[in-house]
Protein backbone atom coordinates (compact mmCIF):
# COMPACT_ATOMS: atom_id res chain seq x y z
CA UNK A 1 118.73 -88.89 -66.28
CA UNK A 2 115.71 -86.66 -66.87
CA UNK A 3 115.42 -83.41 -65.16
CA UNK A 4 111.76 -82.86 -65.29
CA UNK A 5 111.78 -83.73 -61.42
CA UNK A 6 114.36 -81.74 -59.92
CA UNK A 7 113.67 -78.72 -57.34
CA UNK A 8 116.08 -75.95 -59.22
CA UNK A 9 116.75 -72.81 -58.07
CA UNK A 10 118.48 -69.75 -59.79
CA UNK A 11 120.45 -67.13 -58.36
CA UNK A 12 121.47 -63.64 -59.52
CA UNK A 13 124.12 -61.24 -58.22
CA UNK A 14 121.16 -58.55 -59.15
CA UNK A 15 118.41 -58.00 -61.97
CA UNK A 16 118.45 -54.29 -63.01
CA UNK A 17 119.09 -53.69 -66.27
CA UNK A 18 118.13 -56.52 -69.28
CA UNK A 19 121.29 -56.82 -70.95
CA UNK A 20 123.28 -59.80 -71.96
CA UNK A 21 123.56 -61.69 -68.58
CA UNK A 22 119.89 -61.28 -67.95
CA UNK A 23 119.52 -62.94 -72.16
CA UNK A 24 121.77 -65.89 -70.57
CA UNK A 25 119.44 -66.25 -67.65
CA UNK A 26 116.52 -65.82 -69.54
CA UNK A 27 118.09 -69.11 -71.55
CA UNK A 28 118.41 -70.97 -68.96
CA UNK A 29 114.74 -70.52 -67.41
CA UNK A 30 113.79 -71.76 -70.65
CA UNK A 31 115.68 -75.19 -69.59
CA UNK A 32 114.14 -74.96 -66.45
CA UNK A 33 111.16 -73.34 -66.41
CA UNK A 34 109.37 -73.71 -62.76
CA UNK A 35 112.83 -72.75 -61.34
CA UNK A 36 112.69 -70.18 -58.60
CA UNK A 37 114.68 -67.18 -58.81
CA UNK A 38 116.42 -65.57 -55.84
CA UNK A 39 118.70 -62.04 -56.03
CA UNK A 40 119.99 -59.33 -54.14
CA UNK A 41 117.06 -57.02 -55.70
CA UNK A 42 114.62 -56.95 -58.48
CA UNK A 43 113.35 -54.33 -60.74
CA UNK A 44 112.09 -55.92 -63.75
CA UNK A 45 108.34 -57.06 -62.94
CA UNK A 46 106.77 -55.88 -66.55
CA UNK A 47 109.36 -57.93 -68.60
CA UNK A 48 108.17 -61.28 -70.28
CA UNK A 49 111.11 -62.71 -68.89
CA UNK A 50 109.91 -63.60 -65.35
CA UNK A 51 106.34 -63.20 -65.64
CA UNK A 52 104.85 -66.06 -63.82
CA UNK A 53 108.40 -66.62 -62.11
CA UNK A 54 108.65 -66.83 -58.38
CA UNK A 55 111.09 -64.56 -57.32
CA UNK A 56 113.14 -64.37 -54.27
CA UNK A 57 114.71 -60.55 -52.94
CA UNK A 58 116.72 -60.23 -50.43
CA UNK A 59 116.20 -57.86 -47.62
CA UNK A 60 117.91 -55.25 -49.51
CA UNK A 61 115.21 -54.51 -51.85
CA UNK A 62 113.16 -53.47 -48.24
CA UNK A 63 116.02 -50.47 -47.88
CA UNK A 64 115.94 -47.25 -49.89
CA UNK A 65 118.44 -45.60 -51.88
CA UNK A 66 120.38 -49.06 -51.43
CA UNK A 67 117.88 -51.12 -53.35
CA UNK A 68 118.22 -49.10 -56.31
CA UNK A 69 121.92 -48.23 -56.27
CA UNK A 70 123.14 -51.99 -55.20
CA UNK A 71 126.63 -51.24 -55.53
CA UNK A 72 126.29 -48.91 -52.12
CA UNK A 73 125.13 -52.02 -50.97
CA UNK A 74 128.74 -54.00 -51.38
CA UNK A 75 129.24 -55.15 -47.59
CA UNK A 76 125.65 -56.37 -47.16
CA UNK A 77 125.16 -58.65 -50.46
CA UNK A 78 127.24 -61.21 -49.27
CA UNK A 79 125.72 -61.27 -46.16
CA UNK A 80 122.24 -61.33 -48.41
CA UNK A 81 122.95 -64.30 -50.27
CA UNK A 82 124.19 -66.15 -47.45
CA UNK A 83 120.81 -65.74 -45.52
CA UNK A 84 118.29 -67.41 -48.89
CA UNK A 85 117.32 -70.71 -47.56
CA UNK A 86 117.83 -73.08 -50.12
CA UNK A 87 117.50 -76.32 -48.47
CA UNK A 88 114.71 -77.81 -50.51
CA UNK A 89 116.27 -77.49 -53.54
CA UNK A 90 118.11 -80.54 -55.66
CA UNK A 91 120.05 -78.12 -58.11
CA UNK A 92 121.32 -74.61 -57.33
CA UNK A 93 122.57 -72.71 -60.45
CA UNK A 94 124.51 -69.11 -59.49
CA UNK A 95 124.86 -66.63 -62.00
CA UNK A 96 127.92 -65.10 -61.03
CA UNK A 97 130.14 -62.31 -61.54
CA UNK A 98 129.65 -60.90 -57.90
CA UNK A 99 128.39 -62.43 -55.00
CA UNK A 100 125.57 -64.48 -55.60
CA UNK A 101 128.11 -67.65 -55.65
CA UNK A 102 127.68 -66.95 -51.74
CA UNK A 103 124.56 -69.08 -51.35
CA UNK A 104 124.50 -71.93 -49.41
CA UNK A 105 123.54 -75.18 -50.20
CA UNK A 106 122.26 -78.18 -48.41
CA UNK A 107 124.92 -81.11 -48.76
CA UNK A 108 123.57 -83.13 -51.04
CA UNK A 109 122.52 -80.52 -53.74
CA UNK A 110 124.29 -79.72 -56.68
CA UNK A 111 125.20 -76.28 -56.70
CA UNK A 112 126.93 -75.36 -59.98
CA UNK A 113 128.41 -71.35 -60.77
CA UNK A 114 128.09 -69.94 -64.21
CA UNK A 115 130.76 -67.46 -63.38
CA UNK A 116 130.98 -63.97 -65.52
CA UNK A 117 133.66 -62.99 -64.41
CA UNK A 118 135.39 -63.57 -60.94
CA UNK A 119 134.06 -60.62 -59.17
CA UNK A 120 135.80 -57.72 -60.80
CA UNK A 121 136.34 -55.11 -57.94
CA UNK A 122 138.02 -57.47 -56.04
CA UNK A 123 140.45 -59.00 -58.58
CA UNK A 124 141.27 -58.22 -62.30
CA UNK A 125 139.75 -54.97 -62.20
CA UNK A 126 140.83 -53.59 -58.82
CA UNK A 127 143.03 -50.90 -59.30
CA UNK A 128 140.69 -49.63 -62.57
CA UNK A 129 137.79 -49.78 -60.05
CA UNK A 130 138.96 -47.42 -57.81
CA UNK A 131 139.74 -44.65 -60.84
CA UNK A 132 136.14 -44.66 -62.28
CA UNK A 133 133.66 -45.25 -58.70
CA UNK A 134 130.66 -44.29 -59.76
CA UNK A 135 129.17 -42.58 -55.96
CA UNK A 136 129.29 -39.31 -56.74
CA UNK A 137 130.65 -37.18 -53.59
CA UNK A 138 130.79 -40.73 -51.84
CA UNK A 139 133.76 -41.93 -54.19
CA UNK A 140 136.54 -40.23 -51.85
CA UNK A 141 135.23 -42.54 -48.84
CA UNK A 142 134.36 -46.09 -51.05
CA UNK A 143 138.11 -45.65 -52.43
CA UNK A 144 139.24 -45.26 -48.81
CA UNK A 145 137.16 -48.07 -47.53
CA UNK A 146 137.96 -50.46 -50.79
CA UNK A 147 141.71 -49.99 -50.18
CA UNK A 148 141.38 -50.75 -46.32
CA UNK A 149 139.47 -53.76 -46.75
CA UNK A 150 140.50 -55.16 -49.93
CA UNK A 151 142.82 -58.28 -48.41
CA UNK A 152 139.50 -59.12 -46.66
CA UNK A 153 137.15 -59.08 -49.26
CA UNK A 154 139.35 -60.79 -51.58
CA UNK A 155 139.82 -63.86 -48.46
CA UNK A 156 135.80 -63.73 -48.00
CA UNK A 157 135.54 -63.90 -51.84
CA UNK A 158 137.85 -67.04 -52.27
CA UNK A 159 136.39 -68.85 -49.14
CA UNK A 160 132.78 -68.44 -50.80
CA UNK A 161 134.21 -69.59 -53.98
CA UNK A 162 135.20 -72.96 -52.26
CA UNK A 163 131.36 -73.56 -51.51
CA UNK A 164 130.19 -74.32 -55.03
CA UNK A 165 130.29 -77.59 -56.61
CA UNK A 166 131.59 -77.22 -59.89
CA UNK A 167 132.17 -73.98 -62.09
CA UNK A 168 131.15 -72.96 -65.70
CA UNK A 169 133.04 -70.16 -67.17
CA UNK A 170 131.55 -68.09 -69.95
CA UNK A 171 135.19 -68.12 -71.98
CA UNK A 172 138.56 -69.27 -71.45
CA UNK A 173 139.62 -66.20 -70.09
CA UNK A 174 136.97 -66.10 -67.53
CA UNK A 175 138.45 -70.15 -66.78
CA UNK A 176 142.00 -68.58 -66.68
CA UNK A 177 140.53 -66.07 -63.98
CA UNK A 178 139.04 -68.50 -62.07
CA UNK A 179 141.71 -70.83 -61.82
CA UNK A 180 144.05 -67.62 -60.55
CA UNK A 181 141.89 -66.28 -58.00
CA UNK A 182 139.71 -68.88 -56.39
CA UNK A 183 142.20 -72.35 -57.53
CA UNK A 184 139.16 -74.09 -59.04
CA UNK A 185 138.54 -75.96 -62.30
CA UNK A 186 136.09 -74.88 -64.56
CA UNK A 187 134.59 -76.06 -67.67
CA UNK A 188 133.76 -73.12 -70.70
CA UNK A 189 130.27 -73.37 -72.32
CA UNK A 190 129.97 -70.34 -74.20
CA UNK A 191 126.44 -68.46 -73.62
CA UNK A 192 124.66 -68.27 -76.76
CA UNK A 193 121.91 -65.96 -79.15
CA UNK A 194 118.44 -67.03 -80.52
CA UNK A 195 120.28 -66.41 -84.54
CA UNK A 196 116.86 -66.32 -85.99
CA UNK A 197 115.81 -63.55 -84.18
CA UNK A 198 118.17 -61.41 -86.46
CA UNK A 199 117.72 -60.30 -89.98
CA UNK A 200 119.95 -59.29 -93.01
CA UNK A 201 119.92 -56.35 -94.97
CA UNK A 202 121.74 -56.13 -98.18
CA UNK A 203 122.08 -52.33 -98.31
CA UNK A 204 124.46 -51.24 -95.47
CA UNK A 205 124.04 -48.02 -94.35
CA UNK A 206 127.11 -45.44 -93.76
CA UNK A 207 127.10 -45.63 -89.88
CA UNK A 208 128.90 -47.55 -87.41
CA UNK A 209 127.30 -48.97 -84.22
CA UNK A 210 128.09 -49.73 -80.45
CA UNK A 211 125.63 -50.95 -77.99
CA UNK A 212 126.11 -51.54 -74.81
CA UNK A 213 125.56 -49.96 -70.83
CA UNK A 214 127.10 -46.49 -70.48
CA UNK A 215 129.85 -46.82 -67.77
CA UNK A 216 133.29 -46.24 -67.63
CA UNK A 217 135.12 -49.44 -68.77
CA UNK A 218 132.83 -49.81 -71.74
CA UNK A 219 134.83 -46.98 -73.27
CA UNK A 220 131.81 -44.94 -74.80
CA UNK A 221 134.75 -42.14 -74.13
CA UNK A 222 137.19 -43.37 -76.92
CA UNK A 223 134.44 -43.75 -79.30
CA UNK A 224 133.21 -39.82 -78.77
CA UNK A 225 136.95 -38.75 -78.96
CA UNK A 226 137.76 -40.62 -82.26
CA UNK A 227 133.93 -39.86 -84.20
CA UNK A 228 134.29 -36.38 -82.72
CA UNK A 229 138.19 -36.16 -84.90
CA UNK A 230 137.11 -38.53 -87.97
CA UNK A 231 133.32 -37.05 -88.24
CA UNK A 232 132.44 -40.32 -89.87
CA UNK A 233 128.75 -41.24 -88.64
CA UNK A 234 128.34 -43.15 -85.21
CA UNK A 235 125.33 -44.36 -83.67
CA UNK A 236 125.65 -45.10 -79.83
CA UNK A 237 122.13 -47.34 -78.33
CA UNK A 238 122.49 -47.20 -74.50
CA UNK A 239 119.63 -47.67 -72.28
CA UNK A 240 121.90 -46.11 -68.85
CA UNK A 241 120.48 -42.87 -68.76
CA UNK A 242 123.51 -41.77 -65.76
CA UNK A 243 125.55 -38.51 -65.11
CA UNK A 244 128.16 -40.52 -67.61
CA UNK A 245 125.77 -40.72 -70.46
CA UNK A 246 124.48 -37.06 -70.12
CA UNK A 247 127.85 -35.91 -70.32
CA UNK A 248 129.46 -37.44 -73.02
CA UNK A 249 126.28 -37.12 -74.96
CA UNK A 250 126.80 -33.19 -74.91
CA UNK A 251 130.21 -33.91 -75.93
CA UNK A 252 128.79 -35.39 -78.97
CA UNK A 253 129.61 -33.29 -82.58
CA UNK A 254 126.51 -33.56 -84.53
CA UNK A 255 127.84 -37.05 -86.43
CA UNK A 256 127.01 -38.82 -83.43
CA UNK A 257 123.18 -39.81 -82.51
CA UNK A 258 122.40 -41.33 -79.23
CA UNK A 259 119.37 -43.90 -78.79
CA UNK A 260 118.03 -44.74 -75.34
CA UNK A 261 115.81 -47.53 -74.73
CA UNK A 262 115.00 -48.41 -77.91
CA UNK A 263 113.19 -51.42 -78.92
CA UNK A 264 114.67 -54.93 -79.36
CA UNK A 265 113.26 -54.48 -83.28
CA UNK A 266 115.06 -51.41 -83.47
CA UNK A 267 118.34 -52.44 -82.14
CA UNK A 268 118.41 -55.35 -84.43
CA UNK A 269 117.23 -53.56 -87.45
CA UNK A 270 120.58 -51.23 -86.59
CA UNK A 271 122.63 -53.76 -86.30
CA UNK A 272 121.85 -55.17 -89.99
CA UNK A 273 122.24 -51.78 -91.31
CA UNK A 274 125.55 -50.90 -89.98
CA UNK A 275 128.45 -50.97 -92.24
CA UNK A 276 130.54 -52.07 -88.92
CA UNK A 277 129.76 -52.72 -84.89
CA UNK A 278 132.44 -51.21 -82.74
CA UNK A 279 133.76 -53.56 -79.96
CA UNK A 280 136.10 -51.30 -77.66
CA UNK A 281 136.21 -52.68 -73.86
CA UNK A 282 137.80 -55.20 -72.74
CA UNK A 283 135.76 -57.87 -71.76
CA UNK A 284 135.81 -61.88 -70.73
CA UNK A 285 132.55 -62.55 -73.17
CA UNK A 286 130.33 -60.94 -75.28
CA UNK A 287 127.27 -61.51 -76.98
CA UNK A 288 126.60 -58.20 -78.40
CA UNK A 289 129.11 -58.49 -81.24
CA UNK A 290 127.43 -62.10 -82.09
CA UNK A 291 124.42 -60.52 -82.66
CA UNK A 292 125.90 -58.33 -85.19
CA UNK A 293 127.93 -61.00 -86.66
CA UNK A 294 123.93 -62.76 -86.85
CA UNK A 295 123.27 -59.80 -88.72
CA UNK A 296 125.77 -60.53 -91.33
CA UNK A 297 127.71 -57.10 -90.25
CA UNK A 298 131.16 -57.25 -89.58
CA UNK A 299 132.88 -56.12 -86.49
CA UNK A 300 135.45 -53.72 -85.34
CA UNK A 301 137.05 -55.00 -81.85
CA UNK A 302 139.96 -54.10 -79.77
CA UNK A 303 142.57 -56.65 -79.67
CA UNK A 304 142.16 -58.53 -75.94
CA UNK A 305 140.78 -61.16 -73.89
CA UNK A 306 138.09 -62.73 -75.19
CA UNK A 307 137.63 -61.46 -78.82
CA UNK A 308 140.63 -63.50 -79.47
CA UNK A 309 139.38 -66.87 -78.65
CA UNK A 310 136.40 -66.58 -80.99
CA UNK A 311 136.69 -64.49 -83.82
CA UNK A 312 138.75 -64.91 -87.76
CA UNK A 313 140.70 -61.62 -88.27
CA UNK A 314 140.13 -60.18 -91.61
CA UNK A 315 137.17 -62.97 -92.37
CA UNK A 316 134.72 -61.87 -89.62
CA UNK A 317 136.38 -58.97 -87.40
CA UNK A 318 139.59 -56.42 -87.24
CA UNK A 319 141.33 -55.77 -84.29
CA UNK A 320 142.78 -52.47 -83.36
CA UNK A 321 145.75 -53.23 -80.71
CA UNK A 322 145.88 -50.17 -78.35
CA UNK A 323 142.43 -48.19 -76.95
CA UNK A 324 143.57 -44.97 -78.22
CA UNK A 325 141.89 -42.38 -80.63
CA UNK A 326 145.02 -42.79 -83.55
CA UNK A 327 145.09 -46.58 -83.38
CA UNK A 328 141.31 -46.87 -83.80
CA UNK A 329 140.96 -44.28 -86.41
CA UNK A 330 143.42 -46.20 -88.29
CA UNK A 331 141.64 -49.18 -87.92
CA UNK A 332 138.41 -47.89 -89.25
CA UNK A 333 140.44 -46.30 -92.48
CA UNK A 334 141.54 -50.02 -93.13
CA UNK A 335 138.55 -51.47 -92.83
CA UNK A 336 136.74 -49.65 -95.35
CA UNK A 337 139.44 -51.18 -97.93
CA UNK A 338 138.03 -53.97 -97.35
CA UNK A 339 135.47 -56.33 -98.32
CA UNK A 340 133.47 -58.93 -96.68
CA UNK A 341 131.32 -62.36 -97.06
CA UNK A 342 128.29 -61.26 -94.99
CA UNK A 343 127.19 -64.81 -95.92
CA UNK A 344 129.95 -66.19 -93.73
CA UNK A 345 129.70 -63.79 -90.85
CA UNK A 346 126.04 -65.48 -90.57
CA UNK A 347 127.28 -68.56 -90.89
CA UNK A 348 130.10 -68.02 -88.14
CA UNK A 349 127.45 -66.72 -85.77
CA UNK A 350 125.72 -69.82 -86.28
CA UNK A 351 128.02 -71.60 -84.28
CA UNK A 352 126.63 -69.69 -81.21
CA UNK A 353 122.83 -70.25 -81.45
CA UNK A 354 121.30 -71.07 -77.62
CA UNK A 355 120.31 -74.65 -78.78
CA UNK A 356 123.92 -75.08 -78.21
CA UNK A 357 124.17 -73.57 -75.01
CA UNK A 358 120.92 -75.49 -73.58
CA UNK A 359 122.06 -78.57 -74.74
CA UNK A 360 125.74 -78.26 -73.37
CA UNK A 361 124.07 -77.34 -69.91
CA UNK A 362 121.49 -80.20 -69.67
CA UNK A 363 124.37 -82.89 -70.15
CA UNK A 364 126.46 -80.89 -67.67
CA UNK A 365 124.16 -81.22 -65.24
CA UNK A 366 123.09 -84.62 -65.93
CA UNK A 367 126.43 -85.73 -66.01
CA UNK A 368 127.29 -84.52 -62.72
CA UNK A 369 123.87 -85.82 -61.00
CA UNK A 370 124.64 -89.39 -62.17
CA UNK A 371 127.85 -89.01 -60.44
């Protein structure tokens, strides 16, 4: 059944930052490209992305201070999403690790959630949350208010979660998640890279890399602590220029170099001259190390959650088993005993290319509208 005749619509928790989420929505607007968009708030009207793209804000992106920090904004998103009138459309997709599953839908729509993560601050993250808020002076009263309100938000979560159609999860620990907190079925399609948008270099450089946003679970920390004791050289591309970043960037010994906001060319030509990419958080998926792994570089990554389900020990990755300074550091001294097939690290990438993705989405969602 074609879809050239459907009225889609696309919703976002929030568009911010570009990062990997935002490369996953950008892949699916290339599936559908007169979709509308609709999210909490927008702040990316000079990216190539959504030029062109009708967008839909919420009236959250009318109030200051909370349009730019939307977490402060946690009690009225849901009530945000809940408000978009979506009634003309055939096929809803939510992109999902927060609230934006909220929408809803006229009863004869499909309304399908690519789910993240089930929303993290309510559920496998909780108690982490409330140790690293991110408010300033205003994290003694969130704390307060999260712990007061938590068995609520967690029953509001789950009954929004009943209101989609069908789920997607991004891994099968995101499916294991989503079958603990909100009792639903999911099917994994792993999100995908453009692999010929990366490009090899046959003379590694003596620097390891980590990209990613600076905040606390992404554990920029434990990569300053160990470079700071091994002085080996680390390069650290962030483009969260926060109170976080400024301070662990002073912490830096002079082996470390900080990039902000570099260029996609740059980042990529980094990742094919880095002898290794660090992988430290935990995390349900990412792309970033596949886009190293495109760059025939190998990849360092702590030993949880998702990097298990993908990944060949010893062929493509190592795993360090504990987030600590000692385990990592030994780690690294092991893996520069070793050698690898950069030729097969491509190839193993290869298997994630967005053709993939597209393709396992458009007979999803053709499957379902046959139904």
């Amino acid at each position: 059944m074609s879809l050239k005749n459907k009225c889609v619509a696309i919703v976002c928790d929030w568009i911010k930052d570009i990062w990997w989420a935002e490369l996953v929505l950008e892949h699916i607007l290339e599936i559908f490209p007169n979709a509308h968009i609709y999210t909490s708030v927008f702040w990316q009207n000079d990216n190539y992305i959504f030029k062109w793209k009708k967008i839909f804000t919420s009236f959250i992106q009318k109030i200051p201070i909370l349009n730019k920090s939307h977490k402060l904004a946690l009690t009225l998103r849901p009530l945000a999403f809940e408000r978009f009138d979506l009634s003309k459309y055939d096929i809803v997709i939510s992109m999902s690790s927060a609230e934006s599953k909220w929408v809803i839908t006229k009863p004869d729509s499909l309304h399908i959630v690519y789910c993240h993560t089930p929303t993290r601050y309510f559920w496998s993250h909780y108690k982490k949350y409330l140790n690293m808020m991110e408010f300033g002076l205003l994290n003694p009263i969130w704390k307060w208010f999260l712990k007061k309100k938590i068995k609520s938000l967690r029953e509001r979560d789950f009954i929004a979660s009943q209101r989609a159609d069908y789920f997607l999860a991004n891994s099968k620990n995101t499916k294991k998640r989503i079958e603990k907190y909100y009792k639903r079925d999911s099917k994994v399609i792993y999100p995908w890279i453009d692999t010929k948008n990366f490009i090899f270099n046959d003379k590694k450089e003596d620097f390891y890399l980590y990209v990613w946003r600076c905040i606390p679970y992404k554990k920029f920390d434990l990569l300053i602590e160990t470079f700071n004791k091994n002085s080996k050289k680390l390069i650290l591309v962030t483009n969260t220029d926060n109170k976080l970043y400024r301070k662990l960037k002073k912490q830096s010994q002079n082996n470390i170099t900080w990039r902000l906001n570099i260029s996609l060319e740059e980042r990529n030509k980094l990742y094919s001259k880095a002898k290794a990419f660090l992988f430290p958080p935990e995390e349900d998926f990412w792309l970033v190390p596949i886009e190293a792994m495109a760059s025939w570089t190998p990849v360092i990554a702590y030993e949880k959650w998702w990097a298990l389900e993908t990944v060949i020990e010893w062929e493509t990755w190592v795993f360090f088993k504990e987030q600590t300074t000692k385990n990592l550091n030994k780690i690294i001294d092991k893996f520069e005993t070793l050698k690898f097939d950069a030729k097969k690290i491509r190839e193993y990438a290869k298997k994630f290319d967005k053709k993939i993705f597209q393709k396992n989405i458009i007979k999803f969602i053709e499957k379902k509208i046959e139904k």
